[in-house]
PDB file of N, CA and C in Angstrom:
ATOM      1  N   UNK A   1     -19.816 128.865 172.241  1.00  0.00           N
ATOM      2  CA  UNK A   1     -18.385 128.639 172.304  1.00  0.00           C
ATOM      3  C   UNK A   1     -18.152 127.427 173.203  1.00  0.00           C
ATOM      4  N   UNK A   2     -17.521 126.734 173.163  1.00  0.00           N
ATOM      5  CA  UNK A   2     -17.460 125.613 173.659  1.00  0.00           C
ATOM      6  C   UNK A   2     -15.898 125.878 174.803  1.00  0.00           C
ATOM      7  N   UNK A   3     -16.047 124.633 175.760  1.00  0.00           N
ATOM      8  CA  UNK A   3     -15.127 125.235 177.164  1.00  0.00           C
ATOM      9  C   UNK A   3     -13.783 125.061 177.333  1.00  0.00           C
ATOM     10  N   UNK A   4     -13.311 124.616 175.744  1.00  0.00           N
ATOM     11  CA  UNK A   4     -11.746 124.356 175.298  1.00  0.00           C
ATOM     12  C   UNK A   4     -11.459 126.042 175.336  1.00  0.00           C
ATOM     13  N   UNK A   5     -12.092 126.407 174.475  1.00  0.00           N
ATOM     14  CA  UNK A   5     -12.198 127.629 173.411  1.00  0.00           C
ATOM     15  C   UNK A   5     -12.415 128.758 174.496  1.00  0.00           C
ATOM     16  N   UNK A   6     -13.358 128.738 175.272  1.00  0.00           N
ATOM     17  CA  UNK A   6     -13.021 129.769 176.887  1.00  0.00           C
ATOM     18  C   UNK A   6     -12.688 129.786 177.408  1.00  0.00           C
ATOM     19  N   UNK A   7     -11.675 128.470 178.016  1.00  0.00           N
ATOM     20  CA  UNK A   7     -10.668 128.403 178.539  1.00  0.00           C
ATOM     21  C   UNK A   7      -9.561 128.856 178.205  1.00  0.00           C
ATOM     22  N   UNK A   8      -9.068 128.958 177.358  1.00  0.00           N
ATOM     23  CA  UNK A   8      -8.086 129.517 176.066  1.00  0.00           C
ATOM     24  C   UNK A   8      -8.403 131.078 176.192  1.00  0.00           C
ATOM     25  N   UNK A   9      -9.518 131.741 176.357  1.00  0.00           N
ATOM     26  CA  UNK A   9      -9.331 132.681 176.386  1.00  0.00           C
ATOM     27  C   UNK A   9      -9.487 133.211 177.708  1.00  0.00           C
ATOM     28  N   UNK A  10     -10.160 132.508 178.598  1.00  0.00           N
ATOM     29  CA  UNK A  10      -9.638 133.085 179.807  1.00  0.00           C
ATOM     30  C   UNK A  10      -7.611 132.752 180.302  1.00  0.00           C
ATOM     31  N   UNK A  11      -7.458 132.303 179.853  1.00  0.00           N
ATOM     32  CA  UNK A  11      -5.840 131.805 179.754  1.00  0.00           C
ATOM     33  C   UNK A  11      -5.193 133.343 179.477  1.00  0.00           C
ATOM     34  N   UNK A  12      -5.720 133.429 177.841  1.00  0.00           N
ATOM     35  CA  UNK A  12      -5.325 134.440 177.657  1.00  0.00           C
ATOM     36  C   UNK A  12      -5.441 135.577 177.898  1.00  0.00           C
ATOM     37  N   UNK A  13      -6.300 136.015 178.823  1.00  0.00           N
ATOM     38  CA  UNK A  13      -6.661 137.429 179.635  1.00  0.00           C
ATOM     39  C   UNK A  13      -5.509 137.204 181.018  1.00  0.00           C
ATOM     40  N   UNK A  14      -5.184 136.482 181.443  1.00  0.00           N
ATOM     41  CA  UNK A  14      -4.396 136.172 182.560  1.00  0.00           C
ATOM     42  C   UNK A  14      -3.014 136.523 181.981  1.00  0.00           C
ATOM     43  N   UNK A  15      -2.530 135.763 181.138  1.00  0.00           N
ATOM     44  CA  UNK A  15      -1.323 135.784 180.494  1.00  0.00           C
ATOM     45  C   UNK A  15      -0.598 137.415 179.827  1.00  0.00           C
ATOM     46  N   UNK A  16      -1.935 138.017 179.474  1.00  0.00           N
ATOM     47  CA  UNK A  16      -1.728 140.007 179.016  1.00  0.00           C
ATOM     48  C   UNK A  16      -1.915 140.462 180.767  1.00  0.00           C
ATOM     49  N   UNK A  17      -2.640 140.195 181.558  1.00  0.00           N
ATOM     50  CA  UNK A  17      -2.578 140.774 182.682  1.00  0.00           C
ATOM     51  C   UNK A  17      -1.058 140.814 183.498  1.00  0.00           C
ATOM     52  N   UNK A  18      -0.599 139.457 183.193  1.00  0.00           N
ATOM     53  CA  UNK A  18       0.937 139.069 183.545  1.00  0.00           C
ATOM     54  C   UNK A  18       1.896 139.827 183.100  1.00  0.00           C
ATOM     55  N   UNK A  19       1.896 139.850 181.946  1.00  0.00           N
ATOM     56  CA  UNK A  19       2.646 140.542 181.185  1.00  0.00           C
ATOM     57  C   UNK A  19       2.518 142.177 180.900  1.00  0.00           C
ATOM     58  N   UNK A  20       1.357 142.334 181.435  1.00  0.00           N
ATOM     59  CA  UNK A  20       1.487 143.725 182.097  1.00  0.00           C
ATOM     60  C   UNK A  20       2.100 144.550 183.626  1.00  0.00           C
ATOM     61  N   UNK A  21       2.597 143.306 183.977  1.00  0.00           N
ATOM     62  CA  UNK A  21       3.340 143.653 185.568  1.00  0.00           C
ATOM     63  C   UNK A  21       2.429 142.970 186.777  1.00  0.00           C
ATOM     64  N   UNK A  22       0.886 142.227 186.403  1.00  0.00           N
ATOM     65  CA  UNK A  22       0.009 141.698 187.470  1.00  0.00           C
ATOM     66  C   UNK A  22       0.525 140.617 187.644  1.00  0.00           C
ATOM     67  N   UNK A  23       1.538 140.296 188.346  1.00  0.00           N
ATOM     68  CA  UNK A  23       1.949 138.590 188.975  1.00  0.00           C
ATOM     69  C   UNK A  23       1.010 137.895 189.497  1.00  0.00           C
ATOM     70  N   UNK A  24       0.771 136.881 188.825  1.00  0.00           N
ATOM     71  CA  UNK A  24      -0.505 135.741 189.487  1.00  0.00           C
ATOM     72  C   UNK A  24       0.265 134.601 189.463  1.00  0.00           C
ATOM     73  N   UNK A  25       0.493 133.922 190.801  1.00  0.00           N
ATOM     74  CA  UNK A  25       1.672 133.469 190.717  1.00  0.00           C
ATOM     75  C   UNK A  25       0.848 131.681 190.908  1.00  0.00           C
ATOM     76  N   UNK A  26      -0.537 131.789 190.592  1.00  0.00           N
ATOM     77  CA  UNK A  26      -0.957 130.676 190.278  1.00  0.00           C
ATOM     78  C   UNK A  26      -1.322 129.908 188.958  1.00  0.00           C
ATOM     79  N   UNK A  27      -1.726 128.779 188.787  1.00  0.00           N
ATOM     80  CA  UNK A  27      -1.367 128.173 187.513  1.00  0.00           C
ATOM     81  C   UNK A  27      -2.682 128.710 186.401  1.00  0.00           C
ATOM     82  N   UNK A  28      -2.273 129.068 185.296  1.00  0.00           N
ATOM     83  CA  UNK A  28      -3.723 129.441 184.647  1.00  0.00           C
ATOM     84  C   UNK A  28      -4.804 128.923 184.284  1.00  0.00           C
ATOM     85  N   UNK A  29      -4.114 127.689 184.069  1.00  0.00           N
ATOM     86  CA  UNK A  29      -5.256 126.610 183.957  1.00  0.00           C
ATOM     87  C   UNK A  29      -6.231 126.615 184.825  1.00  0.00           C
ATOM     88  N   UNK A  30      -5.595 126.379 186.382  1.00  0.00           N
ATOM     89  CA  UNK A  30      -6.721 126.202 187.764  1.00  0.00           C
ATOM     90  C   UNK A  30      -7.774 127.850 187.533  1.00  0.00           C
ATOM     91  N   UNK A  31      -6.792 129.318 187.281  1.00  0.00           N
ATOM     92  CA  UNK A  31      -7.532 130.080 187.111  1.00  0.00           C
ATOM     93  C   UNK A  31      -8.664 130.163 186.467  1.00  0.00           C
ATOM     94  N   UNK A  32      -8.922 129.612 184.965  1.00  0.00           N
ATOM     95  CA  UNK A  32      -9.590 129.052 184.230  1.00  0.00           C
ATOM     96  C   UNK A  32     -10.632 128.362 184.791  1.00  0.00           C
ATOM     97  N   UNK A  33     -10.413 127.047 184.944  1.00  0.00           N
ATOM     98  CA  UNK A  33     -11.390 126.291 185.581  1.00  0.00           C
ATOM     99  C   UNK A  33     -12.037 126.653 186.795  1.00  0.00           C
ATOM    100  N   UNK A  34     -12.192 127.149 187.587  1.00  0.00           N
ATOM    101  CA  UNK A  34     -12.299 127.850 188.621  1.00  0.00           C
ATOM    102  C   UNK A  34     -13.607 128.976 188.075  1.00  0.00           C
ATOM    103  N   UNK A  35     -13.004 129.672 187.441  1.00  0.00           N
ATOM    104  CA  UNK A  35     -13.739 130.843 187.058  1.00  0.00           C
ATOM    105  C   UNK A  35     -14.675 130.355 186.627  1.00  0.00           C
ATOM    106  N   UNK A  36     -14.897 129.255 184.901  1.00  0.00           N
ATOM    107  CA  UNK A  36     -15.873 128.597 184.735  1.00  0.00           C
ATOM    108  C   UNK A  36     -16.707 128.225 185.831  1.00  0.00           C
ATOM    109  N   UNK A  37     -16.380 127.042 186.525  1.00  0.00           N
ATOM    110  CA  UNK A  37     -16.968 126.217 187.424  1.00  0.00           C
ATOM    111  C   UNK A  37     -17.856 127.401 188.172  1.00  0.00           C
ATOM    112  N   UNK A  38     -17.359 128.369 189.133  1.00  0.00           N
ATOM    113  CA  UNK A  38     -18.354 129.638 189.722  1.00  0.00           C
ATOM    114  C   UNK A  38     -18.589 130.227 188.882  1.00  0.00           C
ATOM    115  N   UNK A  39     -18.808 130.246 187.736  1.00  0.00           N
ATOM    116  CA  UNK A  39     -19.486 131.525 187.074  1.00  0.00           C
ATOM    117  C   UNK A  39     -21.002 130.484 186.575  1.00  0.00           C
ATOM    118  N   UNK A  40     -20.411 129.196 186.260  1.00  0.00           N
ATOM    119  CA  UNK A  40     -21.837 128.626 185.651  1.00  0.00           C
ATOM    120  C   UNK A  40     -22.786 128.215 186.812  1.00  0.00           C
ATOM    121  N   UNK A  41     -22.096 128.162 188.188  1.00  0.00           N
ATOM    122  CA  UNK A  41     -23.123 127.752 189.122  1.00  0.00           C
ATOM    123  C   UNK A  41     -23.292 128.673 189.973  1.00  0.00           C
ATOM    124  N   UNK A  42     -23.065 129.814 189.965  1.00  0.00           N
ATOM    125  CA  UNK A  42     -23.807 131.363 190.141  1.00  0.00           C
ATOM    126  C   UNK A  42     -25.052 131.179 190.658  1.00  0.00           C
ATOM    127  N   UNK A  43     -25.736 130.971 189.498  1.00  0.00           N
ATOM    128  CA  UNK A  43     -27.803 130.960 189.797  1.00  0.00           C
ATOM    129  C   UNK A  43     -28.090 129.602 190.776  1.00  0.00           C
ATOM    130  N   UNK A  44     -27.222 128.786 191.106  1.00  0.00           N
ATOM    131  CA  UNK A  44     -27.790 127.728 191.925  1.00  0.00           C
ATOM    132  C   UNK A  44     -27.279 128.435 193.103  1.00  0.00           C
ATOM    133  N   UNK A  45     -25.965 128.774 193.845  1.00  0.00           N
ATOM    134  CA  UNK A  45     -26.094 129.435 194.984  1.00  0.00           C
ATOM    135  C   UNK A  45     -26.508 130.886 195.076  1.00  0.00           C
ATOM    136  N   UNK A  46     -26.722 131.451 194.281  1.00  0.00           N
ATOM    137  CA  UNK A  46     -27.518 132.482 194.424  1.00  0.00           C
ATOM    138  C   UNK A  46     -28.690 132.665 193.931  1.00  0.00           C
ATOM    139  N   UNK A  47     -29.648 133.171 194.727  1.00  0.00           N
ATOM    140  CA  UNK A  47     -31.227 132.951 194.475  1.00  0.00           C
ATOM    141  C   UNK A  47     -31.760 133.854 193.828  1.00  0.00           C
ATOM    142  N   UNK A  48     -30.880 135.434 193.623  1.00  0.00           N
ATOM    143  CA  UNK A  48     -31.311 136.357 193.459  1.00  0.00           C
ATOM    144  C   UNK A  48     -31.948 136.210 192.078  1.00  0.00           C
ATOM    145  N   UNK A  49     -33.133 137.395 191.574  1.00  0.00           N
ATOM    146  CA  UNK A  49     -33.925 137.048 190.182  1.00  0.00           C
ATOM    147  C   UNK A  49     -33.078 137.924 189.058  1.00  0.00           C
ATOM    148  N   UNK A  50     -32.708 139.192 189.998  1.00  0.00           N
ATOM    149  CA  UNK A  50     -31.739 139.684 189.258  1.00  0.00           C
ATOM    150  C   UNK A  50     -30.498 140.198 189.594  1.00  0.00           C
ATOM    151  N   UNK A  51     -29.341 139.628 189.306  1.00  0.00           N
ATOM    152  CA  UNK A  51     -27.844 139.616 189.951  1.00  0.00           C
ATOM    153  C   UNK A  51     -26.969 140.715 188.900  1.00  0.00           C
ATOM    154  N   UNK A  52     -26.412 141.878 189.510  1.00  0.00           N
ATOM    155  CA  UNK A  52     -25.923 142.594 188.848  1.00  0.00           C
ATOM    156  C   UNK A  52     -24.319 141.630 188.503  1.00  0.00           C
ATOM    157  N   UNK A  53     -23.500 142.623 187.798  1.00  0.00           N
ATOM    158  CA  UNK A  53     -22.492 142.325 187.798  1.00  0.00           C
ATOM    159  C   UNK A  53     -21.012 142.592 188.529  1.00  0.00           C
ATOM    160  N   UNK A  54     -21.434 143.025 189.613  1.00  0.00           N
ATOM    161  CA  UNK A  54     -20.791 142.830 191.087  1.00  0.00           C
ATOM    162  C   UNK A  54     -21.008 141.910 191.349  1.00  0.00           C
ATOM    163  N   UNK A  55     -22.851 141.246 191.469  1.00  0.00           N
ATOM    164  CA  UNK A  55     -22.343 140.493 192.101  1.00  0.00           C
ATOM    165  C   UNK A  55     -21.991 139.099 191.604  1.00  0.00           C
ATOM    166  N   UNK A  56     -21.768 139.101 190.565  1.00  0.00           N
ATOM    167  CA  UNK A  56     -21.015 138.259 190.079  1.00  0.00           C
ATOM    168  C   UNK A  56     -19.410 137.917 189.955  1.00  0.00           C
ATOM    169  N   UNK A  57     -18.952 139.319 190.020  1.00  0.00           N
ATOM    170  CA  UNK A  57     -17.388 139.717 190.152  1.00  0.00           C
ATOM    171  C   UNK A  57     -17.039 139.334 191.758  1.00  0.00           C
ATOM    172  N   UNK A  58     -18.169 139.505 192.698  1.00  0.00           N
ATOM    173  CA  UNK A  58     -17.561 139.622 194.293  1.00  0.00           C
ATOM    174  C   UNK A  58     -17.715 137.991 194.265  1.00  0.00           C
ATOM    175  N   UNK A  59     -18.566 137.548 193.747  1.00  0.00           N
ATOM    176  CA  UNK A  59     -18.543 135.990 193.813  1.00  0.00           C
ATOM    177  C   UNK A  59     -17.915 135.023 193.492  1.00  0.00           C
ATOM    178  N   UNK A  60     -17.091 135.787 192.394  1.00  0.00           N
ATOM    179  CA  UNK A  60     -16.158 135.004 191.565  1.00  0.00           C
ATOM    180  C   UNK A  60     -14.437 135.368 192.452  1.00  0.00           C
ATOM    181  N   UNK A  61     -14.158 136.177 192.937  1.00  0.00           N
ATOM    182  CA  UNK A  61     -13.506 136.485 194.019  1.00  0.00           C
ATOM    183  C   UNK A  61     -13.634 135.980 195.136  1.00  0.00           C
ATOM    184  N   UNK A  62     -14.978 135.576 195.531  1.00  0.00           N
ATOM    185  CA  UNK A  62     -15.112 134.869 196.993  1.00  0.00           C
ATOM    186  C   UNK A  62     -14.302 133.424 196.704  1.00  0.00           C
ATOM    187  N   UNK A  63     -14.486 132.546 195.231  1.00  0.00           N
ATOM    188  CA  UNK A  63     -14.263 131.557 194.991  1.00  0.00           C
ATOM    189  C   UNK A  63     -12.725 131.584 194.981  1.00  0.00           C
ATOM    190  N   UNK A  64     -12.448 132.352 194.026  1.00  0.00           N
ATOM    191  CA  UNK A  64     -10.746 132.693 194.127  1.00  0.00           C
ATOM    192  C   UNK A  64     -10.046 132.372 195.478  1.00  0.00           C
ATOM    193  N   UNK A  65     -10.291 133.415 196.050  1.00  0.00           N
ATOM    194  CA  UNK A  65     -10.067 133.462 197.487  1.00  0.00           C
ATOM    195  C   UNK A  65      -9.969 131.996 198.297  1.00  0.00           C
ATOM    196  N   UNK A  66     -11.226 131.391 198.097  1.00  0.00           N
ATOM    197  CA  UNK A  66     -11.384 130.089 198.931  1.00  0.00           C
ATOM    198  C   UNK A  66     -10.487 129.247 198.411  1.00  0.00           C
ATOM    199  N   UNK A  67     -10.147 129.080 196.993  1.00  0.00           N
ATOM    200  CA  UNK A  67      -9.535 128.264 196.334  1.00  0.00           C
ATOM    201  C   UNK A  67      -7.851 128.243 196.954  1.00  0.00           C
ATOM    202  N   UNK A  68      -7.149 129.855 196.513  1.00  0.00           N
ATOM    203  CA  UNK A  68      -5.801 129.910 195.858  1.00  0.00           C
ATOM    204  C   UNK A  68      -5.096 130.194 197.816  1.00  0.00           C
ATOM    205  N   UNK A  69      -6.488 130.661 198.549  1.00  0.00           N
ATOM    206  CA  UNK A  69      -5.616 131.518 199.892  1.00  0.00           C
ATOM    207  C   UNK A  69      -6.925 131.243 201.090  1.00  0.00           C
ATOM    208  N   UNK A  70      -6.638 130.029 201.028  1.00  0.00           N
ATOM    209  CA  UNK A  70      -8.177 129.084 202.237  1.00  0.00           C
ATOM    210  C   UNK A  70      -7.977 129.946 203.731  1.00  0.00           C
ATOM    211  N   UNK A  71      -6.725 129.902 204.283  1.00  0.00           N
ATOM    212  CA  UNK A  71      -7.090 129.616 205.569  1.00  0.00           C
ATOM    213  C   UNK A  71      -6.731 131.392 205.966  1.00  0.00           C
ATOM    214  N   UNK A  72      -5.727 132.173 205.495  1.00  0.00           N
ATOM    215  CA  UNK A  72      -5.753 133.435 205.176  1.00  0.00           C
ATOM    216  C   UNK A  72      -5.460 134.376 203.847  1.00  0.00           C
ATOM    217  N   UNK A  73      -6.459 135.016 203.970  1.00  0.00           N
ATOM    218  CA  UNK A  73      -6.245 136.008 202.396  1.00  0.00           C
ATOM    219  C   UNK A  73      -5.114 137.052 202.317  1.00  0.00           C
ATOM    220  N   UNK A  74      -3.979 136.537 201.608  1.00  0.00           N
ATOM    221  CA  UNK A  74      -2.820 137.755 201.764  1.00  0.00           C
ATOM    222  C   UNK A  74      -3.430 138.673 200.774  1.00  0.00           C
ATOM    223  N   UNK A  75      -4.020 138.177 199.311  1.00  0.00           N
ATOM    224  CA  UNK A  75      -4.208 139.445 198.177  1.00  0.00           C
ATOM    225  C   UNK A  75      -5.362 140.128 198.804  1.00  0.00           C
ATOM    226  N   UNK A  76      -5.414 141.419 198.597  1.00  0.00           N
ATOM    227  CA  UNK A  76      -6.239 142.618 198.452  1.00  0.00           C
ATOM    228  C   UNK A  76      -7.089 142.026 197.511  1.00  0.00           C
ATOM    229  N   UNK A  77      -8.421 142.567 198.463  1.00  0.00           N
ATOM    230  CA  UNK A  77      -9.698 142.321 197.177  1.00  0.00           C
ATOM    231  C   UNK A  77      -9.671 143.441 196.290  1.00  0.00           C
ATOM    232  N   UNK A  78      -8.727 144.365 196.131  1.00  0.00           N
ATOM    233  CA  UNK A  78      -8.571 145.464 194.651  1.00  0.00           C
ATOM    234  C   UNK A  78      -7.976 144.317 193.777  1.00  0.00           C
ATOM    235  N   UNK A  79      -6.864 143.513 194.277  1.00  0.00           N
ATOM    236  CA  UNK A  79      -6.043 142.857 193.333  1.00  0.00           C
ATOM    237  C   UNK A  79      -7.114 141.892 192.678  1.00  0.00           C
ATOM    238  N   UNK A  80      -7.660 141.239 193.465  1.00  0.00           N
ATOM    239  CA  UNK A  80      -8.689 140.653 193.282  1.00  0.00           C
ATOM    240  C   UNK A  80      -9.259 140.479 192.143  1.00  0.00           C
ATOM    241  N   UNK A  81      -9.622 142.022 192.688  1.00  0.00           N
ATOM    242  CA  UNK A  81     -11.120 142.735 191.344  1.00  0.00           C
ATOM    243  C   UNK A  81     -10.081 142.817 189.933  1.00  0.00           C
ATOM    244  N   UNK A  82      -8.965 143.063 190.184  1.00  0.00           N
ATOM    245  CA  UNK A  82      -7.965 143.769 188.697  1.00  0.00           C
ATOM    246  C   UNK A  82      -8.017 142.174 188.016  1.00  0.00           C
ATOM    247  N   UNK A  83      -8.188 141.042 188.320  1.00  0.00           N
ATOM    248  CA  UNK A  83      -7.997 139.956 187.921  1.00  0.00           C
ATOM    249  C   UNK A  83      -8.974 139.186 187.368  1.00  0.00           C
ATOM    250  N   UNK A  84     -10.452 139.376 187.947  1.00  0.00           N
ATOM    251  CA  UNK A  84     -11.642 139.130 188.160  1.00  0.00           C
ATOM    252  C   UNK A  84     -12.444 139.952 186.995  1.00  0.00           C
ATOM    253  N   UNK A  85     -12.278 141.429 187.202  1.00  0.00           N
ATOM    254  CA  UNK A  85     -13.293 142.018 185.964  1.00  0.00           C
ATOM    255  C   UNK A  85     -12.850 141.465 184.681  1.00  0.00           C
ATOM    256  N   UNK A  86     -11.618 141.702 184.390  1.00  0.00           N
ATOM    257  CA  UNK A  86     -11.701 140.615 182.327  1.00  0.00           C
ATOM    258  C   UNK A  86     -11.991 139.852 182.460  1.00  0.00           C
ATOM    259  N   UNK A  87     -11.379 138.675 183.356  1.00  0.00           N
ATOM    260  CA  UNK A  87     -12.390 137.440 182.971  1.00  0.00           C
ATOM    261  C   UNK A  87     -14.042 137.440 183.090  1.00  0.00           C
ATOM    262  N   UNK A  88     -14.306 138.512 183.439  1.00  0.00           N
ATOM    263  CA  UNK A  88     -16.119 138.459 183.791  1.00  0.00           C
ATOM    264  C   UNK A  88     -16.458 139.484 182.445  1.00  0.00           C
ATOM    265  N   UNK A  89     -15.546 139.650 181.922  1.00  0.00           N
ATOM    266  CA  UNK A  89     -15.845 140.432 180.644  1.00  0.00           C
ATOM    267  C   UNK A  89     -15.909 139.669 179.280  1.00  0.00           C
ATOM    268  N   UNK A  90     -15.090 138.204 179.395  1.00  0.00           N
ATOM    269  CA  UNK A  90     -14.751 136.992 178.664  1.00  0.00           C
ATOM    270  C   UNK A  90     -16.185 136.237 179.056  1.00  0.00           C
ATOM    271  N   UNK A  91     -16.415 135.644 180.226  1.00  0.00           N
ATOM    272  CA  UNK A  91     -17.662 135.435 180.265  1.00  0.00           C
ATOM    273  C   UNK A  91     -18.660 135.917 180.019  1.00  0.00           C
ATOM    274  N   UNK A  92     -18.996 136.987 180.024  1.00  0.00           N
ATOM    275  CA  UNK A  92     -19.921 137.640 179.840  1.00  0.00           C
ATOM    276  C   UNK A  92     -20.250 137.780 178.224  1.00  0.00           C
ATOM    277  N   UNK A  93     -19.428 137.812 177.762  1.00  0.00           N
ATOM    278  CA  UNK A  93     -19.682 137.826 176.076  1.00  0.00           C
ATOM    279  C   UNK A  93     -19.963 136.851 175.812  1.00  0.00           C
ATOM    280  N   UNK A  94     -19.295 135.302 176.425  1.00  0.00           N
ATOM    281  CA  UNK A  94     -19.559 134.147 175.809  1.00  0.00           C
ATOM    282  C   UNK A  94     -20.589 133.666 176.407  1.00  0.00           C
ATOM    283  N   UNK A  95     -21.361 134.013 177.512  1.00  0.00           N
ATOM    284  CA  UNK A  95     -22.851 133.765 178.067  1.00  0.00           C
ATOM    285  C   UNK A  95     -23.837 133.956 177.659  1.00  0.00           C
ATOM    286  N   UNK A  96     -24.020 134.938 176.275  1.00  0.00           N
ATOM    287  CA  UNK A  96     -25.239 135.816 175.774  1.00  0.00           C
ATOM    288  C   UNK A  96     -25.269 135.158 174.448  1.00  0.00           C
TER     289      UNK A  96
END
């Protein structure tokens, strides 16, 4: 799948999360790119041989975090995770 085409659908996992009452009151696009960008360079900062999928979700949250709320984190890492697991469910299909 190419990174128009996963972007688009990570878009669209954000956009049903929204519209289910989850306010993400950041832009989807950056959400998008973001997620890509740490999800494909995963195995370079992490060394591990085999990385569950926590820790891929806590990682992709660490990035969030650094990105959207640098100097203090107001969201809950539950909110976090509610935002974080579909898109790692979008990746995850389109990784294999």
């Amino acid at each position: 799948m190419n990174e128009d085409t996963l972007l688009q659908e990570i878009a669209d996992v954000v956009q049903i999360l929204n519209a289910a009452g989850a306010s993400w009151n950041w832009p989807v696009d950056q959400i998008g790119t973001i997620a890509l960008r740490r999800w494909n360079s995963f195995p370079r900062r992490n060394k591990s041989k085999s990385p569950t999928r926590d820790d891929r979700i806590r990682d992709l949250i660490k990035g969030f975090q650094a990105h959207f709320e640098p100097d203090i984190p107001y969201t809950h890492v539950d909110d976090w995770r509610a935002i974080v697991e579909p898109i790692v469910d979008v990746l995850e299909l389109n990784s294999k």
